[in-house]
Protein backbone atom coordinates (compact mmCIF):
# COMPACT_ATOMS: atom_id res chain seq x y z
CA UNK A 1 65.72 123.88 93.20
CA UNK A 2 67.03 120.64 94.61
CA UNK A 3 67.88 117.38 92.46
CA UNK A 4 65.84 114.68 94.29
CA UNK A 5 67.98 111.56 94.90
CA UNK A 6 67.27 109.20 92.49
CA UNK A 7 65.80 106.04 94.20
CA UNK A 8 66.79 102.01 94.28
CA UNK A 9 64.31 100.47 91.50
CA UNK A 10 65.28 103.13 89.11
CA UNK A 11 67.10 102.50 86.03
CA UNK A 12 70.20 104.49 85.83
CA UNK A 13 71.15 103.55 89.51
CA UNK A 14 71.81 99.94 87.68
CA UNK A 15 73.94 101.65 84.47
CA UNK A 16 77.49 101.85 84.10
CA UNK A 17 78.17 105.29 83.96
CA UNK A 18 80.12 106.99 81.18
CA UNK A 19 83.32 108.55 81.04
CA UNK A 20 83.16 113.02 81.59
CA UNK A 21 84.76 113.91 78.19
CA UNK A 22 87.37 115.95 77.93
CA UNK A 23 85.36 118.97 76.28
CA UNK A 24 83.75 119.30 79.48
CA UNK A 25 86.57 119.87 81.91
CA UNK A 26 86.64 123.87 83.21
CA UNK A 27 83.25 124.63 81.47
CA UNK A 28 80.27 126.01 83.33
CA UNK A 29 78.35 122.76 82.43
CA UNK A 30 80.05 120.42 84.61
CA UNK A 31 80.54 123.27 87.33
CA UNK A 32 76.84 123.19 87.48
CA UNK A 33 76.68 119.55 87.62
CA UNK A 34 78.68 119.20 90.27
CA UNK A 35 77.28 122.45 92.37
CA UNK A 36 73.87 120.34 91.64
CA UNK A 37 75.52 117.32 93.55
CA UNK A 38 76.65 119.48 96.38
CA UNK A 39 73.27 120.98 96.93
CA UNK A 40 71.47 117.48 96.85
CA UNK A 41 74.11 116.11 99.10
CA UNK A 42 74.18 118.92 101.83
CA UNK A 43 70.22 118.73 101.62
CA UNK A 44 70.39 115.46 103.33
CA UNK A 45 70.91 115.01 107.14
CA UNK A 46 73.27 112.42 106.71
CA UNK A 47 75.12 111.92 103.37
CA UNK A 48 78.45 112.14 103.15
CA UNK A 49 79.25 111.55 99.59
CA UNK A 50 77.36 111.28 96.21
CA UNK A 51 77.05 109.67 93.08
CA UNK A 52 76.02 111.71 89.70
CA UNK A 53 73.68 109.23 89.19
CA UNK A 54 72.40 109.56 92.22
CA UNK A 55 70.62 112.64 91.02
CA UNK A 56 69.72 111.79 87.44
CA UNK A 57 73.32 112.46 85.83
CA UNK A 58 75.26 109.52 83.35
CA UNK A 59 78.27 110.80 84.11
CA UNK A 60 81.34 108.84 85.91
CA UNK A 61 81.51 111.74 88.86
CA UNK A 62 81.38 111.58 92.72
CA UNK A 63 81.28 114.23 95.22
CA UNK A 64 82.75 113.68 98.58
CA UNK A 65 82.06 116.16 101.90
CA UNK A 66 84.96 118.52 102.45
CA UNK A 67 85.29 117.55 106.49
CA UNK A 68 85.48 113.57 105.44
CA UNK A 69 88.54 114.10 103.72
CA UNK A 70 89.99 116.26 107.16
CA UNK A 71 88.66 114.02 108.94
CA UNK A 72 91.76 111.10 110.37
CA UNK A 73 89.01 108.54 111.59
CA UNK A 74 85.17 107.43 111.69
CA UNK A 75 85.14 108.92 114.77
CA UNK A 76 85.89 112.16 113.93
CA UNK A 77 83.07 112.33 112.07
CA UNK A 78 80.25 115.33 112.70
CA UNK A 79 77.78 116.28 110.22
CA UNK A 80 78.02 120.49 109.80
CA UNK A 81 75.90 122.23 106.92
CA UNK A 82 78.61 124.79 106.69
CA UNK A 83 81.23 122.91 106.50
CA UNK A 84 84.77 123.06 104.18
CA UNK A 85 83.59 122.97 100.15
CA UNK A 86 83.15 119.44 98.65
CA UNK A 87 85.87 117.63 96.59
CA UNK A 88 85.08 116.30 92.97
CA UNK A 89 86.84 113.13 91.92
CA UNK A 90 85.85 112.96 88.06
CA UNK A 91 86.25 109.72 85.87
CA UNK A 92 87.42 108.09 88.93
CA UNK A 93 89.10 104.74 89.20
CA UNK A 94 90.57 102.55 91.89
CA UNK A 95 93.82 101.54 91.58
CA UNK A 96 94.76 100.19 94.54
CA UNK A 97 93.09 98.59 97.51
CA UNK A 98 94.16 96.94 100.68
CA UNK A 99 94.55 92.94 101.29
CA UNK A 100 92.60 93.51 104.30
CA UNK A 101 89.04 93.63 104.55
CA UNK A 102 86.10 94.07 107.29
CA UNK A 103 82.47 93.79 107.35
CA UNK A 104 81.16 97.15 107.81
CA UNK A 105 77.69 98.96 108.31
CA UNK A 106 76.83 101.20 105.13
CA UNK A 107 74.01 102.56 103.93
CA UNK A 108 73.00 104.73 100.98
CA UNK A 109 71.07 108.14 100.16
CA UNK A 110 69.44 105.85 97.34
CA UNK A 111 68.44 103.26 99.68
CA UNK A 112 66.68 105.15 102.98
CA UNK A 113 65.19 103.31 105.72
CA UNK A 114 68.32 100.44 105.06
CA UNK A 115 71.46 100.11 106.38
CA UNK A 116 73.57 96.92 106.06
CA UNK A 117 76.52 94.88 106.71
CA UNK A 118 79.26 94.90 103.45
CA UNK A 119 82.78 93.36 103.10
CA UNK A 120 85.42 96.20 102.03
CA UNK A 121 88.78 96.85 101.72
CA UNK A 122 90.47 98.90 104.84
CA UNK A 123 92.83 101.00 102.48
CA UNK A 124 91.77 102.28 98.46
CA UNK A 125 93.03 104.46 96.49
CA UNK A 126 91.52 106.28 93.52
CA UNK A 127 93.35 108.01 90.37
CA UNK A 128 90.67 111.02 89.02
CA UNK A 129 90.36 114.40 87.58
CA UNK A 130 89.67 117.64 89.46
CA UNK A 131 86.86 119.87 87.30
CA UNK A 132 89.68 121.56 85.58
CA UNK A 133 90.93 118.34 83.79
CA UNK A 134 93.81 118.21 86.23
CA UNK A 135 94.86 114.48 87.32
CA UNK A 136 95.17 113.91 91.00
CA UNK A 137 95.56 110.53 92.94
CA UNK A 138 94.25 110.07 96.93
CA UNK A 139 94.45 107.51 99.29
CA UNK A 140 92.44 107.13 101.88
CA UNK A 141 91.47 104.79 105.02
CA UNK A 142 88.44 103.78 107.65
CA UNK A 143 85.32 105.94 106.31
CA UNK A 144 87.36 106.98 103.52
CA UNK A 145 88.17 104.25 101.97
CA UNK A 146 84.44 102.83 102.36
CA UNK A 147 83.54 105.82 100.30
CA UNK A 148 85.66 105.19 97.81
CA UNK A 149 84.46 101.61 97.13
CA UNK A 150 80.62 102.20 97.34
CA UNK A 151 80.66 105.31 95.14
CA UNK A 152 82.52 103.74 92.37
CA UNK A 153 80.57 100.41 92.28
CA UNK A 154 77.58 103.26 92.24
CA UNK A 155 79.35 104.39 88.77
CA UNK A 156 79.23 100.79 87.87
CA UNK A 157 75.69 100.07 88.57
CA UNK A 158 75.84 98.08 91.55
CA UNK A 159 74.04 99.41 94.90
CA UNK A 160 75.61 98.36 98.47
CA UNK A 161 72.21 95.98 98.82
CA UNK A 162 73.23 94.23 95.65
CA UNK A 163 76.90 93.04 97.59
CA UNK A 164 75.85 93.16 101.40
CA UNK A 165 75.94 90.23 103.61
CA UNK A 166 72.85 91.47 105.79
CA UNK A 167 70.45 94.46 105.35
CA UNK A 168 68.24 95.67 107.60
CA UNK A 169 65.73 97.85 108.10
CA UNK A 170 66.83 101.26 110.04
CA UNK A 171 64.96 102.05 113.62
CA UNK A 172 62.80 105.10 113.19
CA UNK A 173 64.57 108.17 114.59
CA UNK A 174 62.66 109.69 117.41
């Protein structure tokens, strides 16, 4: 069975999320959680990352697509269900964004039928734990770095539609 993305209007999409404890690292439990996120993320036609809380879970954990992180520009970008595995960045935190910023379209697997028009940084990067407990640090630009910035204000409560300068409703796909 799937995990249902967890809608805008419910209560844990508005939560800070807490901290994966250390107990947790290399145990089947949080393998499972973050298979779970996988599995609700490559169910959609479109996602491209994912929140724990997306899917029910407190926990301070985002999933990313495999190919995003391969990937050297927006362009590149081409949705395959069988793509490269999915990277876990666990207890996340930004520690370093770029000066620069742009208004860009986003939208969210939490929000459908919306897309809208958000100021972020051009450059982030985060400082996180693989599901071993092992510290990493990535940078990342473009798409990237967007993803960066809207899943960790997900782990801090705040939705894209609660920053964006404009949202509108999407066109119906034919």
């Amino acid at each position: 069975m799937i995990d249902p993305i967890v809608l805008k209007g419910a209560k844990i999409l508005k939560q800070k999320m807490k901290e994966v404890p250390k107990s947790l690292f290399g145990t089947a439990e949080l393998r499972d959680i973050l298979h779970r996120m996988s599995r609700s993320l490559r169910s959609t036609s479109h996602g491209v990352a994912i929140a724990a809380n997306q899917i029910g879970i407190p926990y301070r954990i985002f999933v990313v697509r495999g190919f995003v992180l391969e990937s050297k520009d927006r362009n590149d970008i081409a949705l395959k269900p069988d793509d490269d595995a999915d990277y876990a960045f666990i207890n996340p935190k930004i520690v370093k964004i770029s000066r620069k910023k742009e208004l860009l379209d986003e939208a969210c697997l939490s929000v459908p039928g919306f897309h809208g028009t958000i100021k972020r940084s051009l450059q982030a990067t985060v400082r996180a734990y693989d599901e071993e407990g092992i510290h990493f640090e990535r940078g990342g630009s473009g798409l990237l770095a967007q993803i960066f910035q809207h899943e960790t204000d997900h782990l801090e409560g705040i939705l894209y539609v609660d920053k964006a300068v404009e949202v509108l409703k999407a066109k119906e796909e034919k």
